[in-house]
Protein backbone atom coordinates (compact mmCIF):
# COMPACT_ATOMS: atom_id res chain seq x y z
CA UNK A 1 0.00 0.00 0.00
CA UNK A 2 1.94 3.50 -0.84
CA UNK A 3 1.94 6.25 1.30
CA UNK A 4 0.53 9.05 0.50
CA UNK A 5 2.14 12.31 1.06
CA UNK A 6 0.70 15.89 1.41
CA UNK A 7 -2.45 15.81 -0.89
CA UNK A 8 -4.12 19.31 -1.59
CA UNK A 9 -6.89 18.44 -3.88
CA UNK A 10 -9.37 20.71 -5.87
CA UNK A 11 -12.76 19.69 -7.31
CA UNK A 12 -16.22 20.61 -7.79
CA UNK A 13 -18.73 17.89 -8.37
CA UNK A 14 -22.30 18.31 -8.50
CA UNK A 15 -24.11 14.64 -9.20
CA UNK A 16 -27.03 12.81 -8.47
CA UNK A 17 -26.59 9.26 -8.67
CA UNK A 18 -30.35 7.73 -9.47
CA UNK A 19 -30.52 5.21 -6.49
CA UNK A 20 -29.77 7.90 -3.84
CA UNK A 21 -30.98 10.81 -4.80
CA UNK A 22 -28.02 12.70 -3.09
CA UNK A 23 -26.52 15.81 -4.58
CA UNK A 24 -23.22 16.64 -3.34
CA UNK A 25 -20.64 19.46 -3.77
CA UNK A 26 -16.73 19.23 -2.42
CA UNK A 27 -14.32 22.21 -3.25
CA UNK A 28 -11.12 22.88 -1.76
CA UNK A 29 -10.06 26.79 -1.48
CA UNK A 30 -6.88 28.59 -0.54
CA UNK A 31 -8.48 30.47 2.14
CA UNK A 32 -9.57 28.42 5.23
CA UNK A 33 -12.98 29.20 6.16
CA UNK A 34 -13.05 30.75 10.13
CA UNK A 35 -15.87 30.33 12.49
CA UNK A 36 -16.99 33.21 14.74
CA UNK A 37 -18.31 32.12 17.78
CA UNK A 38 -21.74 33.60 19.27
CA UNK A 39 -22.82 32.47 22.47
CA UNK A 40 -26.29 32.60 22.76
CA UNK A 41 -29.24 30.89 24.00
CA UNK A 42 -30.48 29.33 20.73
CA UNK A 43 -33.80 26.76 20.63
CA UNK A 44 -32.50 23.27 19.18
CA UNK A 45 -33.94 21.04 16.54
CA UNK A 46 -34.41 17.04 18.14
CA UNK A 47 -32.76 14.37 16.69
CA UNK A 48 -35.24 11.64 15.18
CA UNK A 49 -32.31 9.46 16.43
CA UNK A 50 -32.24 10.40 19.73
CA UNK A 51 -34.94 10.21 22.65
CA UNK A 52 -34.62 12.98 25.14
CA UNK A 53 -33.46 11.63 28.85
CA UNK A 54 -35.26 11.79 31.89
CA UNK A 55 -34.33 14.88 34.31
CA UNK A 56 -31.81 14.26 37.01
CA UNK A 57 -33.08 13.54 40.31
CA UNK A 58 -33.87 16.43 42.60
CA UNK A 59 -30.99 17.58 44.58
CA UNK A 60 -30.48 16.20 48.39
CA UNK A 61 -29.27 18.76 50.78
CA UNK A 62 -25.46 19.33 50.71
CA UNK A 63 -22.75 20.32 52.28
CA UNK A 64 -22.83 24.65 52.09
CA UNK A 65 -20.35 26.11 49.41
CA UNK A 66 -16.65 26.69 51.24
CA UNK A 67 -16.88 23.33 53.35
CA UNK A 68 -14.17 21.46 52.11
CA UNK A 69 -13.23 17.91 52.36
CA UNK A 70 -12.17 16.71 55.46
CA UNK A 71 -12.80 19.93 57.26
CA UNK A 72 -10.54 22.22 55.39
CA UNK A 73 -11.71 25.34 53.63
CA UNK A 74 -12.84 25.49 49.81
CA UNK A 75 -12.35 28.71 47.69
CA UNK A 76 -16.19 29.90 47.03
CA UNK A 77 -17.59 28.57 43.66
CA UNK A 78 -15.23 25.11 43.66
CA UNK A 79 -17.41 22.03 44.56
CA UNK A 80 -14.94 19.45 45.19
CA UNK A 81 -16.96 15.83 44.76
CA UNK A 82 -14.98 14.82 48.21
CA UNK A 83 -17.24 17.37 49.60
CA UNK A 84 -20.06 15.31 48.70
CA UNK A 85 -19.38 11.73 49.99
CA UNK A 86 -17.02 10.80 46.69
CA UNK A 87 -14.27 8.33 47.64
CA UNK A 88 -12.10 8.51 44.97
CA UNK A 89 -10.52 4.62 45.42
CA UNK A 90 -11.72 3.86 42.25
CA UNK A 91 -14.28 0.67 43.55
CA UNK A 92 -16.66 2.77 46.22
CA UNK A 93 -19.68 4.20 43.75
CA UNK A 94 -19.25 7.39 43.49
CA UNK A 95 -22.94 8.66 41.54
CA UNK A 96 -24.59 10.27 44.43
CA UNK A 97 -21.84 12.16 44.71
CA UNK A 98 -21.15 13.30 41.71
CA UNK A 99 -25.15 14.09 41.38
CA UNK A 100 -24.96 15.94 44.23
CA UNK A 101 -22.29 17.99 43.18
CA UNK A 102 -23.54 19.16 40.11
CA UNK A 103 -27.01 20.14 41.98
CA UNK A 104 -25.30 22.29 44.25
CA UNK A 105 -23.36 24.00 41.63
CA UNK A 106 -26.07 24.18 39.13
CA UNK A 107 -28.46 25.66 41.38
CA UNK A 108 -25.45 28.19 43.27
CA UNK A 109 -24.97 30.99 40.32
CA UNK A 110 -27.62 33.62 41.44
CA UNK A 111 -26.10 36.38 42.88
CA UNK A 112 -22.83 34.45 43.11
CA UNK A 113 -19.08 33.58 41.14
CA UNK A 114 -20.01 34.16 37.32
CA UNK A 115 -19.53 29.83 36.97
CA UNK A 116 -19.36 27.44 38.95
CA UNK A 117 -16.42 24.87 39.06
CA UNK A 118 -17.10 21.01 40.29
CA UNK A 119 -13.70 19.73 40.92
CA UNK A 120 -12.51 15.99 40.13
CA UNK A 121 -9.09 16.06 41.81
CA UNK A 122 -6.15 14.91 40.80
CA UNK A 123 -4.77 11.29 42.32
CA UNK A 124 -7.77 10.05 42.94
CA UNK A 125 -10.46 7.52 40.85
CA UNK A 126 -13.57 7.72 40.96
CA UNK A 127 -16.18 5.44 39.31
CA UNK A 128 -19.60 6.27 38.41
CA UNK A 129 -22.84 4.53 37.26
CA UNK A 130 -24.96 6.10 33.88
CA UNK A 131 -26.25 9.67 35.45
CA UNK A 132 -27.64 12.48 33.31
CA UNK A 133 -26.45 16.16 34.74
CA UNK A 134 -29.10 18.37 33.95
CA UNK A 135 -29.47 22.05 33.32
CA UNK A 136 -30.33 25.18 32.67
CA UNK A 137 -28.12 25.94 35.58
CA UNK A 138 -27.93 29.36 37.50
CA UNK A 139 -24.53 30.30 35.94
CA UNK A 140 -22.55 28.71 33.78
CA UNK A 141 -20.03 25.25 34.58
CA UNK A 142 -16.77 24.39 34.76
CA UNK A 143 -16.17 20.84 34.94
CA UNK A 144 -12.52 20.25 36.08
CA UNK A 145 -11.83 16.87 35.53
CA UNK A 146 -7.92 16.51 37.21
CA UNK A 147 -8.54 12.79 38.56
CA UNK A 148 -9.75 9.87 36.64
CA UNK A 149 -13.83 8.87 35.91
CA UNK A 150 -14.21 5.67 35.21
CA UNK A 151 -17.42 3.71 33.64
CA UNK A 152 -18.63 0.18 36.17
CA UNK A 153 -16.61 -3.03 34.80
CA UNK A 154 -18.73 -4.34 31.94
CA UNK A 155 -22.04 -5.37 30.97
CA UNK A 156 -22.48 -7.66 34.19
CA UNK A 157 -21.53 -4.77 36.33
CA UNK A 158 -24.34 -2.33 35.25
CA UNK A 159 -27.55 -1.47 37.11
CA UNK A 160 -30.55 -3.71 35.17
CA UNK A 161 -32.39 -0.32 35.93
CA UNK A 162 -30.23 1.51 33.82
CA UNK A 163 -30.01 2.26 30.09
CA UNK A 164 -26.97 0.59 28.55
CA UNK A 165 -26.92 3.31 25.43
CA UNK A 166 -25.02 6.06 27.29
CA UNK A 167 -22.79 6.71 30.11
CA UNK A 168 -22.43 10.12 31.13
CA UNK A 169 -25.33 13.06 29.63
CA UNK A 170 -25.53 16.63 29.70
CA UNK A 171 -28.46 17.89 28.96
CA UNK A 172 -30.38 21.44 28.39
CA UNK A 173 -26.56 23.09 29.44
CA UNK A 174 -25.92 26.69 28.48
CA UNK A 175 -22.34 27.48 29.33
CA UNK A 176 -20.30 24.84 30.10
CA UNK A 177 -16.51 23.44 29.93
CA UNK A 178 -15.55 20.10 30.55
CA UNK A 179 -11.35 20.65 30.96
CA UNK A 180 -8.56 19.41 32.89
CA UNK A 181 -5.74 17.09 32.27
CA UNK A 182 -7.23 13.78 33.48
CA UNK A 183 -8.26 10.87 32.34
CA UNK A 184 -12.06 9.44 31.36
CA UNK A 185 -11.63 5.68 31.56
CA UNK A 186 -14.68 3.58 29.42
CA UNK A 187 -13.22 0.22 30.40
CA UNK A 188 -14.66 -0.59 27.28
CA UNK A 189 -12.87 -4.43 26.76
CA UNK A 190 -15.93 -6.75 27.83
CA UNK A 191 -18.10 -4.45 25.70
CA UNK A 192 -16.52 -4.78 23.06
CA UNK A 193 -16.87 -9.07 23.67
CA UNK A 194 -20.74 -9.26 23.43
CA UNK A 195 -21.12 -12.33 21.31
CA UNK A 196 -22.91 -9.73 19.32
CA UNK A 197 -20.18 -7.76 18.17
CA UNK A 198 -17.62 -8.84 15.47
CA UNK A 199 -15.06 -11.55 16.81
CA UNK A 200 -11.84 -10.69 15.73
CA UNK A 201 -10.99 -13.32 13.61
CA UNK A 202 -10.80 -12.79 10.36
CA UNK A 203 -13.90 -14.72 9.39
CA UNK A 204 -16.12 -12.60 11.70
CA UNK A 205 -19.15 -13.48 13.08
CA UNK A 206 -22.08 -12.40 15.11
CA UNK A 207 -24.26 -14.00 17.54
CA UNK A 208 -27.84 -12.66 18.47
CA UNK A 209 -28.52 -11.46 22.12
CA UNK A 210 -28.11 -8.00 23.42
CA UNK A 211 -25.92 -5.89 21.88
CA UNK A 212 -26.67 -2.11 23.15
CA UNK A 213 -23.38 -0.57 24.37
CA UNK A 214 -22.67 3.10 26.22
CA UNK A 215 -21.71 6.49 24.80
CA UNK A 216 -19.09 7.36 27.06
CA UNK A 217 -20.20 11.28 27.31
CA UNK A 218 -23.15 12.61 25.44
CA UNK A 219 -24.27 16.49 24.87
CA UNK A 220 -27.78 16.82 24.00
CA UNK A 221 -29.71 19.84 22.98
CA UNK A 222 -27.20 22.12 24.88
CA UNK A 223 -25.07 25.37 23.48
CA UNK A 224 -21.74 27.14 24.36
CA UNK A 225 -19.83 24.18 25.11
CA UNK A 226 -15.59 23.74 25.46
CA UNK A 227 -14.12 19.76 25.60
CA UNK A 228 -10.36 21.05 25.97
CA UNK A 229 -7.09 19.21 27.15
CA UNK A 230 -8.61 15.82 28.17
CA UNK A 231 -8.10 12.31 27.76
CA UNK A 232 -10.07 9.83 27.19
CA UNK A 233 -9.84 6.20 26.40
CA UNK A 234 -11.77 2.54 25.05
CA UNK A 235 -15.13 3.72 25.03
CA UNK A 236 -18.01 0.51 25.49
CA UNK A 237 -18.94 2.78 21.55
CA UNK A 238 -18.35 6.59 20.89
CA UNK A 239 -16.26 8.66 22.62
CA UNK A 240 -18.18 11.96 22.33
CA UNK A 241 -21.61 12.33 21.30
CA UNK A 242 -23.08 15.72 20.48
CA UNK A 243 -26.72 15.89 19.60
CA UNK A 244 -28.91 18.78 18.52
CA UNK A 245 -26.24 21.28 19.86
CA UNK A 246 -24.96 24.43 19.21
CA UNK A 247 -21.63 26.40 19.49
CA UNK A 248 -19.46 23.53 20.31
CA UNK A 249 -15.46 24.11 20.41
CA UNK A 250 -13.28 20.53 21.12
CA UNK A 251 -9.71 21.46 21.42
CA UNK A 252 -6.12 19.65 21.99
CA UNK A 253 -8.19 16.09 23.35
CA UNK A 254 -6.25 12.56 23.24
CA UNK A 255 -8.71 9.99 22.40
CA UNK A 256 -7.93 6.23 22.37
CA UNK A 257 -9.64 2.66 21.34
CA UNK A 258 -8.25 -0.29 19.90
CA UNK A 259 -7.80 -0.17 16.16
CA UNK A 260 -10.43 -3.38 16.34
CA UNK A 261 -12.71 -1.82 19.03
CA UNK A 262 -15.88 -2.03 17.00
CA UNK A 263 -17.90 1.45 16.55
CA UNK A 264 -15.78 3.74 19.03
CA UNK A 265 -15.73 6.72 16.98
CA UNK A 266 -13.88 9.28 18.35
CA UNK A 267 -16.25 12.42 18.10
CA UNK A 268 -19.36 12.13 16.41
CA UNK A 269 -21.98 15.29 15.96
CA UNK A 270 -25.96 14.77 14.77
CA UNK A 271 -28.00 17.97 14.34
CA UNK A 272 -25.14 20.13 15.85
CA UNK A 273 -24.02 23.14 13.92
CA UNK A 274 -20.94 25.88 14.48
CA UNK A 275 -18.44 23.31 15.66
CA UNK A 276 -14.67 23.93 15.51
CA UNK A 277 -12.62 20.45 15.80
CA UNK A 278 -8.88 21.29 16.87
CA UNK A 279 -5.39 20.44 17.71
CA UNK A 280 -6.66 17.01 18.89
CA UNK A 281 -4.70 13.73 18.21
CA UNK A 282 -7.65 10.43 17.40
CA UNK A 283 -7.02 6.89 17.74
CA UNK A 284 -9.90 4.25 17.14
CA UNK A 285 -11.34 1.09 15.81
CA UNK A 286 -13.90 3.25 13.70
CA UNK A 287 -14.22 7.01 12.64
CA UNK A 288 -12.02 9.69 13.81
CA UNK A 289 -15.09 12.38 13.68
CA UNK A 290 -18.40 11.64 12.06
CA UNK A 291 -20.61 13.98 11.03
CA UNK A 292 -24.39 12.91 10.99
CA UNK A 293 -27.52 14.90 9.51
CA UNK A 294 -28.58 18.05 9.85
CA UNK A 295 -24.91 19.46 10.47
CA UNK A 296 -23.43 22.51 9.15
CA UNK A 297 -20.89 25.12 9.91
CA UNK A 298 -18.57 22.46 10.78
CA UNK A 299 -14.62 23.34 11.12
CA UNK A 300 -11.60 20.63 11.91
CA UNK A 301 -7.86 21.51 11.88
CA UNK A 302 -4.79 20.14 12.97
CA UNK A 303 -6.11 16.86 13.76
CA UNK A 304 -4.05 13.40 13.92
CA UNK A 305 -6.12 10.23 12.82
CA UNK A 306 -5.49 6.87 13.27
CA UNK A 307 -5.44 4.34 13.38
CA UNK A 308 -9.07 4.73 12.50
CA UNK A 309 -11.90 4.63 9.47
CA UNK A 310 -10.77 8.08 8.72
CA UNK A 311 -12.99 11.00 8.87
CA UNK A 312 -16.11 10.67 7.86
CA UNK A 313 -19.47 12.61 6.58
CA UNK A 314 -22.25 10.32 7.11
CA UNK A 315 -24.42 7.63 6.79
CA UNK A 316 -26.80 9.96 5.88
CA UNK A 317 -30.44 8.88 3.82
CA UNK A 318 -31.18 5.74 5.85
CA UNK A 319 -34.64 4.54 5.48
CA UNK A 320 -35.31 6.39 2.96
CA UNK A 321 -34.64 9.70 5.05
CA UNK A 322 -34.10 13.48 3.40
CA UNK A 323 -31.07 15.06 5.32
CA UNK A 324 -28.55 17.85 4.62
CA UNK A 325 -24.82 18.79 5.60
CA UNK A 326 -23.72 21.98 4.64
CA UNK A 327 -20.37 24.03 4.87
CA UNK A 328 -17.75 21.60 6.45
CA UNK A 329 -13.88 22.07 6.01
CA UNK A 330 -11.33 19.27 7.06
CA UNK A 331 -7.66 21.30 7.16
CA UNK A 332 -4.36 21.05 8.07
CA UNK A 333 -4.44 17.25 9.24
CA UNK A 334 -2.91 13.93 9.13
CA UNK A 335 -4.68 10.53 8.76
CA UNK A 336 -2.31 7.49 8.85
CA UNK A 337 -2.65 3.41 8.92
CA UNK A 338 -6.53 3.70 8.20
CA UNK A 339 -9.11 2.13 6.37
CA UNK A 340 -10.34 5.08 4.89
CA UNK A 341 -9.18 8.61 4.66
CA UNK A 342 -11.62 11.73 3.74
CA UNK A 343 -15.06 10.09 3.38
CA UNK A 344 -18.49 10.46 2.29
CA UNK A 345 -21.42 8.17 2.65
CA UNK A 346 -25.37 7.81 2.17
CA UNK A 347 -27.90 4.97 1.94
CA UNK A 348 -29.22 4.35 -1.58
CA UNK A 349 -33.17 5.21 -1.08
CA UNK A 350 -32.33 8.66 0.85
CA UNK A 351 -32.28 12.20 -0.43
CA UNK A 352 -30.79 15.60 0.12
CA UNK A 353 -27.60 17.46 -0.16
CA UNK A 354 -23.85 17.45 0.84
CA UNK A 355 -22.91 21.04 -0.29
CA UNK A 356 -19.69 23.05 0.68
CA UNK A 357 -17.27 20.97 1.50
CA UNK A 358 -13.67 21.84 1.84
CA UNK A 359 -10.63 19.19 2.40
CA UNK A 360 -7.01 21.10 2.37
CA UNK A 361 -3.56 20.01 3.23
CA UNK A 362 -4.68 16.80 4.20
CA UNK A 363 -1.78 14.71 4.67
CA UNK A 364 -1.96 10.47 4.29
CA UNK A 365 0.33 7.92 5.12
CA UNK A 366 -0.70 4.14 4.45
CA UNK A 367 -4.36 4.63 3.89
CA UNK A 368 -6.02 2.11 2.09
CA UNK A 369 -9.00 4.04 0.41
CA UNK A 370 -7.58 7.60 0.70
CA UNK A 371 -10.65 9.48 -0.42
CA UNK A 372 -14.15 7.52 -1.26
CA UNK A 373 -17.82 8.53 -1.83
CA UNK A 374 -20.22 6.01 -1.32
CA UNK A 375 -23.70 6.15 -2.17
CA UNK A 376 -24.91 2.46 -2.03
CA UNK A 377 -23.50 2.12 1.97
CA UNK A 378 -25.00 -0.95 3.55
CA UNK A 379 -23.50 -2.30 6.65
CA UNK A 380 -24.67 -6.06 6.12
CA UNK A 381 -24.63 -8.21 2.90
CA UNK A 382 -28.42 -8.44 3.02
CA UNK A 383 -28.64 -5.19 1.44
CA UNK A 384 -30.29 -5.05 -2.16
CA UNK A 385 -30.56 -2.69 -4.76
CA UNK A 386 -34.02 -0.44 -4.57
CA UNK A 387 -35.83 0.23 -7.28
CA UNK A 388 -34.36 2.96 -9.20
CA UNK A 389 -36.40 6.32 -9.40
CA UNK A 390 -36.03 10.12 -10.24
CA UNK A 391 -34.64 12.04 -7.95
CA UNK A 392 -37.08 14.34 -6.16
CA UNK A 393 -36.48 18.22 -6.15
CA UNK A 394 -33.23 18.33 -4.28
CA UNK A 395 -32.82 20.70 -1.57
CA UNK A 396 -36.76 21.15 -0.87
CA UNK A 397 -38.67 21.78 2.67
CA UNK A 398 -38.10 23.26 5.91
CA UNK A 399 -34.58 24.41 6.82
CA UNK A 400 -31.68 22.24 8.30
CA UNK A 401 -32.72 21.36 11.61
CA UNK A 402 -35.06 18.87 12.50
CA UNK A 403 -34.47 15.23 10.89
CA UNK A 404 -31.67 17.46 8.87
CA UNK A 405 -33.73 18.28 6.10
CA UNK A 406 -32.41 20.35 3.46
CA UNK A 407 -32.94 24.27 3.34
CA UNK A 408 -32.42 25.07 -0.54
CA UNK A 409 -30.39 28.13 0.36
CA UNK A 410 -27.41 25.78 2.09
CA UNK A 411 -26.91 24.37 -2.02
CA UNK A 412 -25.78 27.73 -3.15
């Protein structure tokens, strides 16, 4: 397989191909497109994917803000998770705590510190069960993550009352950064071992029997968010899961998965628009960053892929969906030892638009298919061949958003 070396590429293609009734449109420019960030309160369109969580619990009494642990003073505004009953030794369950915290400083803003900080500290783990942290809060959050957070050990270890499709939600948040340099653990091994998943053999096979698996840490319907500095390793699936948000900036992260951990995308975004993707370094058994419907505005430089599936826009058009991704530029990057490079895929059936996309100075180095657009993508050989039919007006109905379908103005 040869390397390839710096690649700075230049077309324009505007096609429909019969079957999927996709029209898409990928330039490359000198000039790299910038992203001005606004944050403001903005309503959200809901994924069809996605079903909205239940509220957090209501808050317990806790201790009052400058108690620290084990009697010694805490700066106003920091809510160390010590504070609330968190033991750090990385078996105790540590979810109450953690809940707690985020009640207290959710609720302490008014007439307060401008945000509040919940503190993970450094040399200690702590292990949590699947919690959703919900907002609006008083003021906005700073999650300092120092220490390590770690998911339970495995299927067998997780509550029978809990959902087994996500790990860690934040949800209805305006204002928040998750930062620090310490480590999210997804212990995601005996996940990754359902008899449902792919063995690794090279004849793979699958078994039937339950098969859902966590999102490590899922954003959903929130705005003005920071991911910065983190690490974050062998998620049960994704890494990062952003859904129906808005003003999202993910900066110099270190993600990690097994080149054969199956569907542990790094970042992925659905319904999420003005996203900047940056200075980050992605390792994974599937995409780097995936980019579902009904995103736009989307920005990644100076990221380092793979091992990995590349970088992806898509699957987009399945069931015979309408869906549109507008204005995405991949720069300044390196993908290397990867299945795939700079992709784009849709179901055959679906309809809609991939307009204004931008790939510059993207460097490869053994990549097997280096750039590929597939409009016939089918994840099982059961998949068939629909009947063929004329492609519908393209680019028709309400505006990005909901679903993702496509606003006729995003084509121009």
């Amino acid at each position: 397989m040869d390397s390839w070396k710096t690649i700075i590429w230049s077309f324009l293609m505007v096609f429909a191909v019969l079957s999927s009734s996709f029209f898409l449109a990928v330039t490359t420019k000198s000039n790299h497109h910038g992203l001005t960030r606004k944050h403001t309160s903005q309503s959200h369109p809901i994924s069809h994917i996605s079903i909205p969580p239940s509220p957090a619990p209501e808050a317990a009494p806790g201790p009052k803000p400058g108690d620290g642990p084990d009697g010694h003073s805490q700066p106003t505004g920091i809510f160390d998770v010590r504070m609330f009953g968190a033991a750090g030794d990385g078996f105790t369950d540590d979810t109450d705590a953690f809940k707690l915290a985020w009640d207290t400083a959710c609720g302490a803003g008014r007439g307060g510190p401008a945000a509040s900080t919940i503190l993970v500290p450094r040399g200690y783990s702590f292990m949590i069960q699947s919690t959703i942290f919900t907002g609006p809060c008083e003021s906005s959050i700073v999650f300092q993550i120092d220490g390590t957070v770690m998911l339970p050990d495995g299927p067998e270890s997780w509550p029978l009352n809990k959902s087994k499709r996500q790990w860690l939600v934040f949800y209805r948040i305006n204002g928040m950064s998750m930062q620090g340099d310490g480590l999210i653990d997804g212990k995601g091994q005996k996940w990754w071992n359902l008899p449902c998943k792919p063995h690794k053999g090279v004849n793979g096979t699958t078994k039937p029997g339950p098969c859902d698996s966590p999102v490590a840490l899922r954003f959903f319907m929130s705005n003005n968010l920071t991911v910065q500095g983190l690490k974050i390793k062998d998620s049960p699936q994704f890494h990062f899961r952003f859904d129906g948000c808005q003003n999202v900036l993910v900066q110099s992260l270190t993600i990690k998965a097994p080149a054969l951990s199956p569907n542990t995308d790094g970042i992925h975004i659905e319904n999420t628009n003005n996203v900047e993707i940056y200075d980050s370094i992605i390792s994974t058994g599937d995409d780097c960053v995936s980019i579902g419907a009904g995103c736009y505005n989307v920005h990644i430089r100076n990221i380092t892929c793979g091992p990995s599936h590349g970088i992806s826009i898509g699957s987009l058009g399945v069931r015979n969906s309408s869906t549109c991704v507008s204005n995405i530029t991949v720069t300044d990057s390196k993908i290397m030892y990867s299945k795939n490079g700079l992709r784009i895929k849709t179901w055959q059936g679906g309809s809609g638009a991939v307009s204004k996309v931008t790939y510059d100075n993207i460097h490869m180095d053994t990549v097997r298919n280096p750039i590929i657009i597939d409009q016939y993508y089918c994840l099982t050989k059961s998949c068939r061949l629909g009947p063929m039919h004329e492609p519908d007006a393209v680019g028709r109905g309400a505006s990005a958003g909901a679903g993702g379908v496509c606003d006729e103005s995003l084509l121009l």
